[in-house]
N, C-alpha and C. Protein backbone atom coordinates (compact mmCIF):
# COMPACT_ATOMS: atom_id res chain seq x y z
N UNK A 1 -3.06 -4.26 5.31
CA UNK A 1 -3.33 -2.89 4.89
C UNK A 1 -2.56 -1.93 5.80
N UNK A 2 -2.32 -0.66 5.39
CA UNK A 2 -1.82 0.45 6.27
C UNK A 2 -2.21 2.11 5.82
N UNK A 3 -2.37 2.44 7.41
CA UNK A 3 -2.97 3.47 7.18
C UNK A 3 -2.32 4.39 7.15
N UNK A 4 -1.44 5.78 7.05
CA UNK A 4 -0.77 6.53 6.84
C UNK A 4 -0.97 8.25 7.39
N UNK A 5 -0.82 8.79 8.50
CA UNK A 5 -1.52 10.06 8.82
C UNK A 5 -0.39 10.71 8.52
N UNK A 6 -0.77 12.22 8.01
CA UNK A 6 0.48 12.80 8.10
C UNK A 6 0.04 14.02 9.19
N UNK A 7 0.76 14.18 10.31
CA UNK A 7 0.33 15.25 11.62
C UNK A 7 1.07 16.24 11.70
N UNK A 8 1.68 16.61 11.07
CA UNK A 8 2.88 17.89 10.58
C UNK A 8 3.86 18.04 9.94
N UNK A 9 3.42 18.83 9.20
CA UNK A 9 4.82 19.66 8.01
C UNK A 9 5.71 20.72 8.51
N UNK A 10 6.77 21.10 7.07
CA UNK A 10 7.65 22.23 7.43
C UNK A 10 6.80 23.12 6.32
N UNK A 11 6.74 24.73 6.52
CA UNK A 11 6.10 25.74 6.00
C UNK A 11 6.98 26.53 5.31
N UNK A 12 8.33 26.59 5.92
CA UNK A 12 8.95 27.61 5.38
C UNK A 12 9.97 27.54 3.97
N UNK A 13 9.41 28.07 2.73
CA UNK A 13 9.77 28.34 1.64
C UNK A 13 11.07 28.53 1.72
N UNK A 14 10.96 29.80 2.04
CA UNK A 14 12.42 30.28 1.71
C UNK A 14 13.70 29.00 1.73
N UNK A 15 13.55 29.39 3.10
CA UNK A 15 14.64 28.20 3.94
C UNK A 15 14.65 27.09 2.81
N UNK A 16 13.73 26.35 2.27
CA UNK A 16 13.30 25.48 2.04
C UNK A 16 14.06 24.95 0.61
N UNK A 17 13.48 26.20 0.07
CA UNK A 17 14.33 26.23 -1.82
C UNK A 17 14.75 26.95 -2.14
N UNK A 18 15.43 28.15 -0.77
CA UNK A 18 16.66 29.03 -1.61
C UNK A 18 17.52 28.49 -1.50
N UNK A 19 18.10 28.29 -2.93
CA UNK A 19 19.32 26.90 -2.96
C UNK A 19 20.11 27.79 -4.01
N UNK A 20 21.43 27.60 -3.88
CA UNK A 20 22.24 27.60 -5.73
C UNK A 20 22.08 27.08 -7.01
N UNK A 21 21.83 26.04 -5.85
CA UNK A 21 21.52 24.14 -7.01
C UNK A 21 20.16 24.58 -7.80
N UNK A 22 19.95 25.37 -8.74
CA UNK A 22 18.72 25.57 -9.10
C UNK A 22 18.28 24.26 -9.92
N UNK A 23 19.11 23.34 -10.55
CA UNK A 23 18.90 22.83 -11.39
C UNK A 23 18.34 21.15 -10.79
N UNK A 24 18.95 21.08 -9.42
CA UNK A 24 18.51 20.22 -8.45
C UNK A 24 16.95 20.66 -8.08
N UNK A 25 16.99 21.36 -7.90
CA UNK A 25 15.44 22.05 -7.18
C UNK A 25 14.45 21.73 -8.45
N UNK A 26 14.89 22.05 -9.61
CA UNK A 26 13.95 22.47 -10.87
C UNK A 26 12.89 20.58 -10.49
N UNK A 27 13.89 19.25 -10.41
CA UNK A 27 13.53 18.38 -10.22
C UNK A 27 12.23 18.31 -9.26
N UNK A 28 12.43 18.97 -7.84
CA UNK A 28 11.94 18.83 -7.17
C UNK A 28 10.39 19.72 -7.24
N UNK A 29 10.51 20.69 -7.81
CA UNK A 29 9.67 21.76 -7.93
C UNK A 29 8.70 21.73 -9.06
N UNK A 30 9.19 21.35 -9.84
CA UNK A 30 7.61 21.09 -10.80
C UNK A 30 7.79 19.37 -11.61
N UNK A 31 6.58 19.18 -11.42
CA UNK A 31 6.35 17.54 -11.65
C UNK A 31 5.32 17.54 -12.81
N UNK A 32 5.94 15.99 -13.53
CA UNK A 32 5.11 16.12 -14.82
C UNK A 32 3.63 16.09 -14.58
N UNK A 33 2.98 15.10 -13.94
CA UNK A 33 1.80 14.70 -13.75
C UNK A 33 1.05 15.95 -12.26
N UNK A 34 1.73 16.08 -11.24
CA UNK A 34 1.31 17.53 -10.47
C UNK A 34 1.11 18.51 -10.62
N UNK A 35 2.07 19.11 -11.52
CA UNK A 35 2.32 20.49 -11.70
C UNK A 35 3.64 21.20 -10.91
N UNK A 36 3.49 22.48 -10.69
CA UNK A 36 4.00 23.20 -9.61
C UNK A 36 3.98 22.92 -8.58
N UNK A 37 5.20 22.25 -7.91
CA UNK A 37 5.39 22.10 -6.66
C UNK A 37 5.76 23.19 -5.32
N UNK A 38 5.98 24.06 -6.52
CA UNK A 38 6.99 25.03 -5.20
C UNK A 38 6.64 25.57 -3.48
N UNK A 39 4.89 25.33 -3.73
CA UNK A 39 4.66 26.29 -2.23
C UNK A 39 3.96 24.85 -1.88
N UNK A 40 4.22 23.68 -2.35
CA UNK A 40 3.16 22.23 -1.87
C UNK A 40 4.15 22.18 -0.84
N UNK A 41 3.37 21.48 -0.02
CA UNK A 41 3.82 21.18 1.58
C UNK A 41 3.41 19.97 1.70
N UNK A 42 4.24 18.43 2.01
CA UNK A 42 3.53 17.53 2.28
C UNK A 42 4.47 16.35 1.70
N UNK A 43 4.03 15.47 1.23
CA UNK A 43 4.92 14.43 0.91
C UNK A 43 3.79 13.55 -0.58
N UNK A 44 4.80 13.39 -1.91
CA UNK A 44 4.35 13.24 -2.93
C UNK A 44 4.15 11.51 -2.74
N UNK A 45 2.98 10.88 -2.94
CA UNK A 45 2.75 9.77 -2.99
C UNK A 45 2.86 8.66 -4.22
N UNK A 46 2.86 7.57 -4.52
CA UNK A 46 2.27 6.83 -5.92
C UNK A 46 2.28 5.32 -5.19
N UNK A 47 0.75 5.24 -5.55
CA UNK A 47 0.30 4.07 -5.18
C UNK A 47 -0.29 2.98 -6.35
N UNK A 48 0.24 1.80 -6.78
CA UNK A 48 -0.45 0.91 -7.89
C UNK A 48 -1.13 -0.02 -7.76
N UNK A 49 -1.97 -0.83 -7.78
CA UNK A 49 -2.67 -2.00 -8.15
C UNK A 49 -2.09 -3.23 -7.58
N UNK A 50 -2.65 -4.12 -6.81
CA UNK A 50 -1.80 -5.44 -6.53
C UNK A 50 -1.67 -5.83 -7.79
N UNK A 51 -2.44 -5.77 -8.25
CA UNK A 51 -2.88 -6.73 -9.72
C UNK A 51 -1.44 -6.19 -10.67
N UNK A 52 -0.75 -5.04 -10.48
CA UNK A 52 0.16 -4.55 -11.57
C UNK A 52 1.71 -4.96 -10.69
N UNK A 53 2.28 -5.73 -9.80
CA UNK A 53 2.98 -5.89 -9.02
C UNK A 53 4.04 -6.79 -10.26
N UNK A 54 3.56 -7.81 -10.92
CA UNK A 54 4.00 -8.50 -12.04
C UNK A 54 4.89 -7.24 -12.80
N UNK A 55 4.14 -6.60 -13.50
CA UNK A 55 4.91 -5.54 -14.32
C UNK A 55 5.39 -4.72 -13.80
N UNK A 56 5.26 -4.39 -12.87
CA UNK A 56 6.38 -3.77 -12.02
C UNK A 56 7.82 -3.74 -11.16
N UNK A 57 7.36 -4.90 -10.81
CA UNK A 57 8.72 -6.30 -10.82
C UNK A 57 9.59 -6.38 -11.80
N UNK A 58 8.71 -6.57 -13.51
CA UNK A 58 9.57 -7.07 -14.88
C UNK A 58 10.09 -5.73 -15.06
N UNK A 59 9.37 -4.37 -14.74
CA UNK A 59 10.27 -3.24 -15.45
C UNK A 59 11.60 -3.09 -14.08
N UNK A 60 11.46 -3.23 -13.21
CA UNK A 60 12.24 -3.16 -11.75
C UNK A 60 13.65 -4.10 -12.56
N UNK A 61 13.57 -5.42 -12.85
CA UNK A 61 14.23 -5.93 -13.25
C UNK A 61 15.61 -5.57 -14.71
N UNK A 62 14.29 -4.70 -15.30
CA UNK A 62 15.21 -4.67 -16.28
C UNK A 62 16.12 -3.38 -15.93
N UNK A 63 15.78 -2.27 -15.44
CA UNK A 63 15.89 -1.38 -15.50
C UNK A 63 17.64 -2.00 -14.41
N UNK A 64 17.47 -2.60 -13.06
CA UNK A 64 18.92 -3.59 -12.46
C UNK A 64 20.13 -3.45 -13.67
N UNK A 65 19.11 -4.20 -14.89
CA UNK A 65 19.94 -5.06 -15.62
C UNK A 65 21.44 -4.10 -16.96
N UNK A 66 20.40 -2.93 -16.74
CA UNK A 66 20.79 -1.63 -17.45
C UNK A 66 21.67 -0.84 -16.70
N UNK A 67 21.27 -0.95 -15.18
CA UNK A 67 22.40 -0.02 -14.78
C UNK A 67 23.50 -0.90 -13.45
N UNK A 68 22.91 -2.24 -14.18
CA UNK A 68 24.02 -2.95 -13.47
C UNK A 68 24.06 -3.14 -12.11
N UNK A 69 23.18 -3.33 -11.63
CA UNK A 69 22.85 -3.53 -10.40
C UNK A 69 22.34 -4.70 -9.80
N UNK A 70 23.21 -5.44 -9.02
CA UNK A 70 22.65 -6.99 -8.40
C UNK A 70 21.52 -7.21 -7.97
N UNK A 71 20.86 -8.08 -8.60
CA UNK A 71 19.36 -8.23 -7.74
C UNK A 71 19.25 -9.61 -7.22
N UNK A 72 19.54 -9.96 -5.50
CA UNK A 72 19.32 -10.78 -4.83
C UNK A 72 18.29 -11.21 -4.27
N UNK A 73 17.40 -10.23 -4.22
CA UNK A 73 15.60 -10.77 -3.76
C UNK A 73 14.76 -10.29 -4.47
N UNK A 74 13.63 -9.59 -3.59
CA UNK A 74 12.54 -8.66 -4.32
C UNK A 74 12.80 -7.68 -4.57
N UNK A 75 13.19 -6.68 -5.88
CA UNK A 75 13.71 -5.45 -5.65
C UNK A 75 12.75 -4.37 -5.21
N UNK A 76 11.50 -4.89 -4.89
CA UNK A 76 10.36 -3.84 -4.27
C UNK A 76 10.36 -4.04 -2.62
N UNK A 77 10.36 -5.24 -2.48
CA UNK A 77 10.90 -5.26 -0.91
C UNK A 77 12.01 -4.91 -0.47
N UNK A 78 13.12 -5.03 -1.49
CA UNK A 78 14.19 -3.87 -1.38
C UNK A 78 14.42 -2.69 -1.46
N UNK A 79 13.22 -2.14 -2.18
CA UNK A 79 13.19 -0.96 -2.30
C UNK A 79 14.34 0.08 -2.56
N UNK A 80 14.89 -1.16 -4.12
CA UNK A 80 15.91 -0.70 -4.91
C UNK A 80 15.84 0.53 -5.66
N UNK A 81 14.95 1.01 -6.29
CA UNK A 81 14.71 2.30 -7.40
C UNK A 81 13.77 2.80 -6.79
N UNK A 82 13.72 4.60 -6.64
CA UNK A 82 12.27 4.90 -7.55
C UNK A 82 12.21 5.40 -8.33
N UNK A 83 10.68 4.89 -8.50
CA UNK A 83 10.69 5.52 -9.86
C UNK A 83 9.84 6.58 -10.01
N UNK A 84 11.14 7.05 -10.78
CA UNK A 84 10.62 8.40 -11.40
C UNK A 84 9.98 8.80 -12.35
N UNK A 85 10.09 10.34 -12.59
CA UNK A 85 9.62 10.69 -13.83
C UNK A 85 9.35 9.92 -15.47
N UNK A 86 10.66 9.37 -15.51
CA UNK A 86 11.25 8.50 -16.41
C UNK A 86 10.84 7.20 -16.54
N UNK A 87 10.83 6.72 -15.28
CA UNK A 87 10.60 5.10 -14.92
C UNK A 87 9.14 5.11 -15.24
N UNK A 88 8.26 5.93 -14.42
CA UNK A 88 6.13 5.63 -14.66
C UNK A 88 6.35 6.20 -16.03
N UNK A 89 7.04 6.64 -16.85
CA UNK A 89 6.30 6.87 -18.31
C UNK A 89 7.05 5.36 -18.59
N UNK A 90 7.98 4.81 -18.68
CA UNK A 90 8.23 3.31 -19.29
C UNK A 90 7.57 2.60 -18.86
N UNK A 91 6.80 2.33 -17.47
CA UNK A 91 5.74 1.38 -16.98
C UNK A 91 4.40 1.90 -17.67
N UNK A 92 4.15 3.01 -17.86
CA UNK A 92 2.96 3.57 -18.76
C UNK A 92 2.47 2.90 -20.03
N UNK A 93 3.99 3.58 -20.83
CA UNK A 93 4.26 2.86 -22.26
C UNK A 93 4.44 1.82 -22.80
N UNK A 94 5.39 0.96 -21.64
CA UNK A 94 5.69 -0.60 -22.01
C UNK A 94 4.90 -1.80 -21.88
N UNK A 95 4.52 -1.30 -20.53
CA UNK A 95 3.51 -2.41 -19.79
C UNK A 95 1.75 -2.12 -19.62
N UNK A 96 1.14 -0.79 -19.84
CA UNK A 96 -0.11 0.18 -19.77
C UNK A 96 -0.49 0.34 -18.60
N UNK A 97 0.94 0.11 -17.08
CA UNK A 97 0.44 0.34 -16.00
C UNK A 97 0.58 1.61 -15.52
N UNK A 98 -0.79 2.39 -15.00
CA UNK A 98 -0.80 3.54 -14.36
C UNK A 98 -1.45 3.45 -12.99
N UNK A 99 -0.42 4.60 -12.00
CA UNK A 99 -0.96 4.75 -10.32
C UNK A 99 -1.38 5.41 -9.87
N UNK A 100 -1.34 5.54 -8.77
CA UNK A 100 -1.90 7.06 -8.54
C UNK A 100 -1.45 7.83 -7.73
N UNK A 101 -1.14 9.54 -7.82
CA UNK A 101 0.23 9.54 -8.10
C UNK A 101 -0.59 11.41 -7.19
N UNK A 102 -0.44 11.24 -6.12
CA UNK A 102 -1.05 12.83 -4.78
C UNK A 102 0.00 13.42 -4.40
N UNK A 103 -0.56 14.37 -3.74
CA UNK A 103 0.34 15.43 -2.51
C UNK A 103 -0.60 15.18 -1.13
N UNK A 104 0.29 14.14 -0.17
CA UNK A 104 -0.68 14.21 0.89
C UNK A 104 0.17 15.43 1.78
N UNK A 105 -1.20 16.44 2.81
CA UNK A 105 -0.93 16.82 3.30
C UNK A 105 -1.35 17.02 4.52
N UNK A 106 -0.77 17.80 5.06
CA UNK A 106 -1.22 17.79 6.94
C UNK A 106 -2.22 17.46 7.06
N UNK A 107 -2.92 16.38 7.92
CA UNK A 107 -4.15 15.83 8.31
C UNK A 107 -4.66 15.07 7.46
N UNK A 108 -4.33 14.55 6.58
CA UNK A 108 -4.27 14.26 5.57
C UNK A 108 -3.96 12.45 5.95
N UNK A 109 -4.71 11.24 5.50
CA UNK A 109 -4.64 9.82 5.72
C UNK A 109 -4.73 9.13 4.95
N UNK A 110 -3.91 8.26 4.16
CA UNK A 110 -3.35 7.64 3.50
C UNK A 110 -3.82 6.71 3.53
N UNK A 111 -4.66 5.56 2.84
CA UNK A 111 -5.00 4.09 3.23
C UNK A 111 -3.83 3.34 1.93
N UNK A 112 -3.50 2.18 2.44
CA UNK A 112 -3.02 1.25 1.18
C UNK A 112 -3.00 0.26 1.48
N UNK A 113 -3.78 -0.25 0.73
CA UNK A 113 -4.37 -1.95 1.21
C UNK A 113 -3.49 -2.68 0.40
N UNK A 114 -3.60 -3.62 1.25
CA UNK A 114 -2.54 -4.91 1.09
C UNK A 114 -1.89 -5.08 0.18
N UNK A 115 -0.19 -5.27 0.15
CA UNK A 115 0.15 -5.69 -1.20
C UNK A 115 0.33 -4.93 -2.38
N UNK A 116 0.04 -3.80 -2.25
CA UNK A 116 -0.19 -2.33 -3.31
C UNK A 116 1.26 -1.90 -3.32
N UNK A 117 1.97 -2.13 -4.54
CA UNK A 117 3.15 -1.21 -4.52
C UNK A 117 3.39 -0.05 -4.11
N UNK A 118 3.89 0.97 -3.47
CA UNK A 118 3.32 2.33 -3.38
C UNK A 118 5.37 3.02 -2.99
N UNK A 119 5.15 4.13 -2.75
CA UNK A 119 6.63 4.65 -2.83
C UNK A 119 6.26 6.48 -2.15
N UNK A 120 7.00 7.30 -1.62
CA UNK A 120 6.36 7.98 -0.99
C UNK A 120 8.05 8.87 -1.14
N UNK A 121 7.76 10.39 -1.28
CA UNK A 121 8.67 11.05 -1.22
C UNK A 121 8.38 12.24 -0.59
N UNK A 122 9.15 13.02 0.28
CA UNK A 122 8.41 14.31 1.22
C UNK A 122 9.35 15.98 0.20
N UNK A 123 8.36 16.22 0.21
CA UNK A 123 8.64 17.60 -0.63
C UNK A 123 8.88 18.54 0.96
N UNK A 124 8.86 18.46 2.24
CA UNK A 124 9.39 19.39 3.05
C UNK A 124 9.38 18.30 4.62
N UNK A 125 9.90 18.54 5.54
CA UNK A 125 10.10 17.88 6.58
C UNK A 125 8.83 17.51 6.81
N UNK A 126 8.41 16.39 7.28
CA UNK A 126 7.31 15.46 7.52
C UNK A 126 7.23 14.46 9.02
N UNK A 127 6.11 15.03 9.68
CA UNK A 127 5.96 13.64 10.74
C UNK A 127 4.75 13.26 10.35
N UNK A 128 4.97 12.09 10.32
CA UNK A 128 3.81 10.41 9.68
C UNK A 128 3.78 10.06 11.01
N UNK A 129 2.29 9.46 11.26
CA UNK A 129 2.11 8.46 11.99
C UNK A 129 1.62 6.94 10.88
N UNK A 130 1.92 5.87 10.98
CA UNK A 130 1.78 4.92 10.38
C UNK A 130 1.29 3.41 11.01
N UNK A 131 0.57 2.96 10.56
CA UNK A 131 -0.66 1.74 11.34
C UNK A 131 -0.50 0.65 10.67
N UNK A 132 -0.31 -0.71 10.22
CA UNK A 132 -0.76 -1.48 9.75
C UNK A 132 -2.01 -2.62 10.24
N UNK A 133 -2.75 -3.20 9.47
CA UNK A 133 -4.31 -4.12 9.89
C UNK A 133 -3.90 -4.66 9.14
N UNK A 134 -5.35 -5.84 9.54
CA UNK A 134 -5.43 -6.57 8.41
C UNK A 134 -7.02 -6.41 8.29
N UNK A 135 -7.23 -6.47 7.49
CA UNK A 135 -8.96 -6.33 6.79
C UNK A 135 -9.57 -7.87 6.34
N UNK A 136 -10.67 -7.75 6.50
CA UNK A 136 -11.21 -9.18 5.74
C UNK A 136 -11.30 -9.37 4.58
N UNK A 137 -11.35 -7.86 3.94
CA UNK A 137 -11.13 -8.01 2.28
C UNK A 137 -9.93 -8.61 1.65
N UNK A 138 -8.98 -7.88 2.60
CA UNK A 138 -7.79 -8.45 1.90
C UNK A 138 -6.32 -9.63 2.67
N UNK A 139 -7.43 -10.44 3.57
CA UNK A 139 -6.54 -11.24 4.42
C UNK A 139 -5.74 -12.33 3.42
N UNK A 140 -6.65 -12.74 2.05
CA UNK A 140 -5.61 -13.48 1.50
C UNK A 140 -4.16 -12.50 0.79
N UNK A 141 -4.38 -11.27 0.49
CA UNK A 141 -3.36 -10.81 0.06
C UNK A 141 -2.26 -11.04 0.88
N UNK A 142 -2.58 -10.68 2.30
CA UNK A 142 -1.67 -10.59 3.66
C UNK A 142 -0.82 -12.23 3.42
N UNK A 143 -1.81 -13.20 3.42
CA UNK A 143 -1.21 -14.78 3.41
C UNK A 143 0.30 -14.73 2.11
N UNK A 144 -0.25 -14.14 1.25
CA UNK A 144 0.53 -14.45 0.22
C UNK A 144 1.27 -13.26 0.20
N UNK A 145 1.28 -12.31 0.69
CA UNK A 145 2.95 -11.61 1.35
C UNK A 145 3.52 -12.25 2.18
N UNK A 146 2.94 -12.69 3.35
CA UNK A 146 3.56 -13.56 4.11
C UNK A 146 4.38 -14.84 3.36
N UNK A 147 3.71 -15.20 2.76
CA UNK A 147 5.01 -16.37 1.85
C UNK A 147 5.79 -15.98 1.24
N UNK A 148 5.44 -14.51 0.77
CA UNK A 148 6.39 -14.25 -0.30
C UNK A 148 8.00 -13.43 0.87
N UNK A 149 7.54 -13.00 2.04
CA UNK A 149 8.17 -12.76 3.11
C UNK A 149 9.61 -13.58 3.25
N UNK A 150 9.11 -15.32 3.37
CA UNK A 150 9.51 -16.33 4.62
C UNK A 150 10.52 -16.88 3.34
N UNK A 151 10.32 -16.22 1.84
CA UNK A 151 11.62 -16.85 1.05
C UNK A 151 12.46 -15.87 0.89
N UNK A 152 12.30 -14.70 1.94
CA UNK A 152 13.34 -13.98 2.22
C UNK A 152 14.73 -14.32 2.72
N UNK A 153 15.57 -14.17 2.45
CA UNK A 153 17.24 -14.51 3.38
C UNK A 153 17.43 -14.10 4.89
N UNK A 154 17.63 -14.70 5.62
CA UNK A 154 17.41 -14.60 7.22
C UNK A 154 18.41 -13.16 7.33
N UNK A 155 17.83 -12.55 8.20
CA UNK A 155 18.39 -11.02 8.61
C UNK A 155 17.81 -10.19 7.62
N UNK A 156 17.08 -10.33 6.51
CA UNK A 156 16.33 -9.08 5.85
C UNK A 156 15.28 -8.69 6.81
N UNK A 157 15.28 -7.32 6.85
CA UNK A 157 14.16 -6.76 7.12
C UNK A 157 12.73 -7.11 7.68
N UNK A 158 12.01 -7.60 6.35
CA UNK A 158 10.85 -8.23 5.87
C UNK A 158 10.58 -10.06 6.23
N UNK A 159 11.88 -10.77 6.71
CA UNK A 159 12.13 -11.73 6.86
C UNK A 159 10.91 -12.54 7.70
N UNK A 160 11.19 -11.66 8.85
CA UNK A 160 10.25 -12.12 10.65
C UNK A 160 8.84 -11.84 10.03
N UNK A 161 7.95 -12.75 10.86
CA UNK A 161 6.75 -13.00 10.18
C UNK A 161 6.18 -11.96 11.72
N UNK A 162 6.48 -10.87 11.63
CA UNK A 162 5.76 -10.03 12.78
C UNK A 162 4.13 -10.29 12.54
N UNK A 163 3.57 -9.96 11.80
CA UNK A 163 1.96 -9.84 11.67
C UNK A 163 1.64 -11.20 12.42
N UNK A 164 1.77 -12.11 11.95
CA UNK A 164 1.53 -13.27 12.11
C UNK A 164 -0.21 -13.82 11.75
N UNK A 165 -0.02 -13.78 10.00
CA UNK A 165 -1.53 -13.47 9.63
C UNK A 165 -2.23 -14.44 10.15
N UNK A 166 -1.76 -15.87 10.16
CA UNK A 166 -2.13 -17.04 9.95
C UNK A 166 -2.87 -17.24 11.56
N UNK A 167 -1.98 -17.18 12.54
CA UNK A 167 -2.56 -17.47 13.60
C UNK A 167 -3.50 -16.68 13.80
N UNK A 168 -3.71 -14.98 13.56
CA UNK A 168 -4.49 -13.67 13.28
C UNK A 168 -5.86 -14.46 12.89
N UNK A 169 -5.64 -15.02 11.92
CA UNK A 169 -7.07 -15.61 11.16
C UNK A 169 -7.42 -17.06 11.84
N UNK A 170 -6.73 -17.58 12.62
CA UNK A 170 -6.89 -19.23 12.99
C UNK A 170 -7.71 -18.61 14.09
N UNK A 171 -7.52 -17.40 15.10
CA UNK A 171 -8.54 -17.17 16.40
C UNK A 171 -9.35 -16.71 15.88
N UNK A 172 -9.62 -15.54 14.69
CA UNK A 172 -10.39 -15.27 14.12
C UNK A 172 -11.84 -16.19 13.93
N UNK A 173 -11.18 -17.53 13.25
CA UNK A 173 -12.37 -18.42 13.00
C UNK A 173 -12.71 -18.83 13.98
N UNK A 174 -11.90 -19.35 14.97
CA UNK A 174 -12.30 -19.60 16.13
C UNK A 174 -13.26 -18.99 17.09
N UNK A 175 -13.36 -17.64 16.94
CA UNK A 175 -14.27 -16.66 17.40
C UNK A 175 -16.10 -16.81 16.82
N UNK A 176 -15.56 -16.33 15.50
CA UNK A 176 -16.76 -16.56 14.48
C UNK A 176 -17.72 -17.97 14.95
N UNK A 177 -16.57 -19.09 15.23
CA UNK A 177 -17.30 -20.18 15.15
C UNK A 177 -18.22 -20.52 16.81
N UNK A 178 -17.60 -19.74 17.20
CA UNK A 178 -18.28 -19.66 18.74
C UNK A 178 -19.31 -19.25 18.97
N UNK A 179 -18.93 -18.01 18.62
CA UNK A 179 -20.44 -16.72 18.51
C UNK A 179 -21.76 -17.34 17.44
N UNK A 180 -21.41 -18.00 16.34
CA UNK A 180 -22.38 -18.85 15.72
C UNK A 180 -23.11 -19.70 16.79
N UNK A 181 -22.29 -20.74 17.07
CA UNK A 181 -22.69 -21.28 17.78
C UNK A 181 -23.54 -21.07 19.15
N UNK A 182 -23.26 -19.82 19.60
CA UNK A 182 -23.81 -19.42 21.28
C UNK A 182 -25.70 -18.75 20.29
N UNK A 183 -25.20 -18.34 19.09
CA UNK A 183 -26.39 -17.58 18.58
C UNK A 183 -27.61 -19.16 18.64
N UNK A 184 -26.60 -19.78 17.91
CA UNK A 184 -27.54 -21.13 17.37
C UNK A 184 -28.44 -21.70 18.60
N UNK A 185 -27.94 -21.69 19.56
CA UNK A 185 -28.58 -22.21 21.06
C UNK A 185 -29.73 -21.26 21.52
N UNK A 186 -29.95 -19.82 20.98
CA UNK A 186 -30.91 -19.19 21.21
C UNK A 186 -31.90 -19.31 19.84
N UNK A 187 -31.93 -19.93 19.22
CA UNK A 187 -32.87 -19.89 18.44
C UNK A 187 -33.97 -20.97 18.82
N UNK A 188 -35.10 -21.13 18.72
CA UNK A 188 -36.11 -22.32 19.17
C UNK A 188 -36.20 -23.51 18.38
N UNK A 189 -36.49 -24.75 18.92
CA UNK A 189 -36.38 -26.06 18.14
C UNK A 189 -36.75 -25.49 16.21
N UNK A 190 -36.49 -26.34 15.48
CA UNK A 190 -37.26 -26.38 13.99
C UNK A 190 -38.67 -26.71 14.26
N UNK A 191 -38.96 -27.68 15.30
CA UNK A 191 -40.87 -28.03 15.02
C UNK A 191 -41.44 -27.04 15.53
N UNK A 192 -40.67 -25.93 16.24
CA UNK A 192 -41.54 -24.80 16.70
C UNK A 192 -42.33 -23.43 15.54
N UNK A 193 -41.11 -24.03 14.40
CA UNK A 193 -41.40 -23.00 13.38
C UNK A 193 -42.54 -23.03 12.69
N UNK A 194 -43.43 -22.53 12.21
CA UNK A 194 -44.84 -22.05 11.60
C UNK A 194 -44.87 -21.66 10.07
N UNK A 195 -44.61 -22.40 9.13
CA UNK A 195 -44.46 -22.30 7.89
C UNK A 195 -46.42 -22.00 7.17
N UNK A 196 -46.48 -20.66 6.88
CA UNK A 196 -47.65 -20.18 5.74
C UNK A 196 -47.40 -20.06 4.27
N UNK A 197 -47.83 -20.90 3.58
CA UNK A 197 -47.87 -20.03 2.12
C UNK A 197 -49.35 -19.37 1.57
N UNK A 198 -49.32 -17.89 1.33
CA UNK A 198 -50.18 -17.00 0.66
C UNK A 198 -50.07 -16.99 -0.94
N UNK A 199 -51.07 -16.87 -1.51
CA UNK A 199 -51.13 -16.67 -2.92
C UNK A 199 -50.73 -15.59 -3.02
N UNK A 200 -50.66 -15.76 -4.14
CA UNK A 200 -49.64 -14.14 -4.57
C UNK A 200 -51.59 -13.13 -5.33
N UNK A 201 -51.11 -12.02 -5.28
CA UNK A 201 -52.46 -11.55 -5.96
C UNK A 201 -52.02 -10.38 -7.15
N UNK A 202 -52.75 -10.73 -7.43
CA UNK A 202 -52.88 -9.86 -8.92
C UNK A 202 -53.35 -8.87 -9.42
C-alpha cells in the first residue's frame, strides 16, 4: 500500500495560466468528469480497482497497437500512456471499468492500497511526501506484485525486490508465533478449568 501527503502547492493563477496557448490550457482547465479547473490547486488523481488491472492492461495494449508503440513488459509498470479524457471513456464503454477520479489538495492524503492502478497529474507545482507499507489486508496482493516484479528485465526500475515482502511476512509469523506461544504459558493447566452448564429459562 502507499500513502500519499500532499504538504504544498503553487497559488498563483495568473503566473500560472496566462498563456497564449489558450487552446493547450482549455485541456488543462476544465475536465469532463471535475468540472472547472481553473482556480483548483493540487494535483488531479485516478485510482481503479485491483480487480480491473486485467482490462486495463487489454485496453493499454490495444491502444500500443494503434499508435504503434512497442510493448516490451508491463505497460502500467511502464507507465506508457495516460489516460485521458478519451482513454477512461473507452475503458468505461468497452470494458464497464470506472475509477475514481479527485483533486487532492494541500494536506490532503492519499491512501492506495496494493496493486491499484492509479496515475496522478499536478494542475500547479506540488510537493508530495510519499510512504509505502504493507498491510495485512493486502499482503497477498504485495506477493503477487512481487512476482509479477522479478519477470521484469534486469535494470528496470521495478526489477529489485526492495520491499522484500516475503522475508517481511516470514518474521512476521515468526513473531505472531512467539507471542502465542509466551501467552500460552500464562494460561493455567486444562484440569484447572471449571466447566457449568445452566438451563436456559423461559
Amino acid at each position: 500500500d502507499a500513502v500519499n501527503v500532499m504538504v504544498d502547492v503553487g497559488f498563483d493563477d495568473e503566473k500560472e495560466y496566462d498563456s497564449a496557448d489558450d487552446e493547450a490550457n482549455e485541456l488543462i482547465l476544465h475536465d469532463e468528469e471535475l468540472g472547472e479547473l481553473r482556480h483548483q490547486h493540487g494535483a488531479i488523481w485516478d485510482i481503479w480497482r485491483w480487480e480491473d488491472t486485467d482490462a486495463i492492461l487489454a485496453l493499454l495494449q490495444q491502444v500500443a497497437r494503434e499508435r504503434n508503440v512497442e510493448v516490451t513488459n508491463n505497460p502500467i509498470h511502464d507507465q506508457l500512456f495516460y489516460l485521458d479524457e478519451t482513454l477512461r471513456r473507452r475503458l468505461r464503454e468497452q470494458y464497464g471499468v470506472t475509477g475514481w477520479r479527485f483533486v487532492q489538495r494541500r494536506g490532503d492524503a492519499i491512501f492506495i492500497p496494493a496493486g491499484c492502478p492509479h496515475q496522478v497529474r499536478n494542475l500547479s507545482s506540488c510537493v508530495k511526501v510519499a510512504l509505502d507499507f504493507v498491510s495485512p489486508e493486502n499482503a497477498h496482493r504485495c506477493v503477487s506484485l512481487t512476482e509479477q516484479f522479478a519477470k521484469l528485465p534486469r535494470g528496470h526500475h521495478l526489477s529489485e525486490d526492495k520491499l522484500q515482502v516475503k522475508t517481511m511476512l516470514f518474521h512476521a509469523m515468526g513473531y505472531i508465533s512467539s507471542a502465542l506461544e509466551a501467552e500460552q504459558d500464562k494460561l493455567p493447566p486444562p484440569s484447572t478449568f471449571q466447566w457449568e452448564l445452566h438451563p436456559t429459562q423461559v
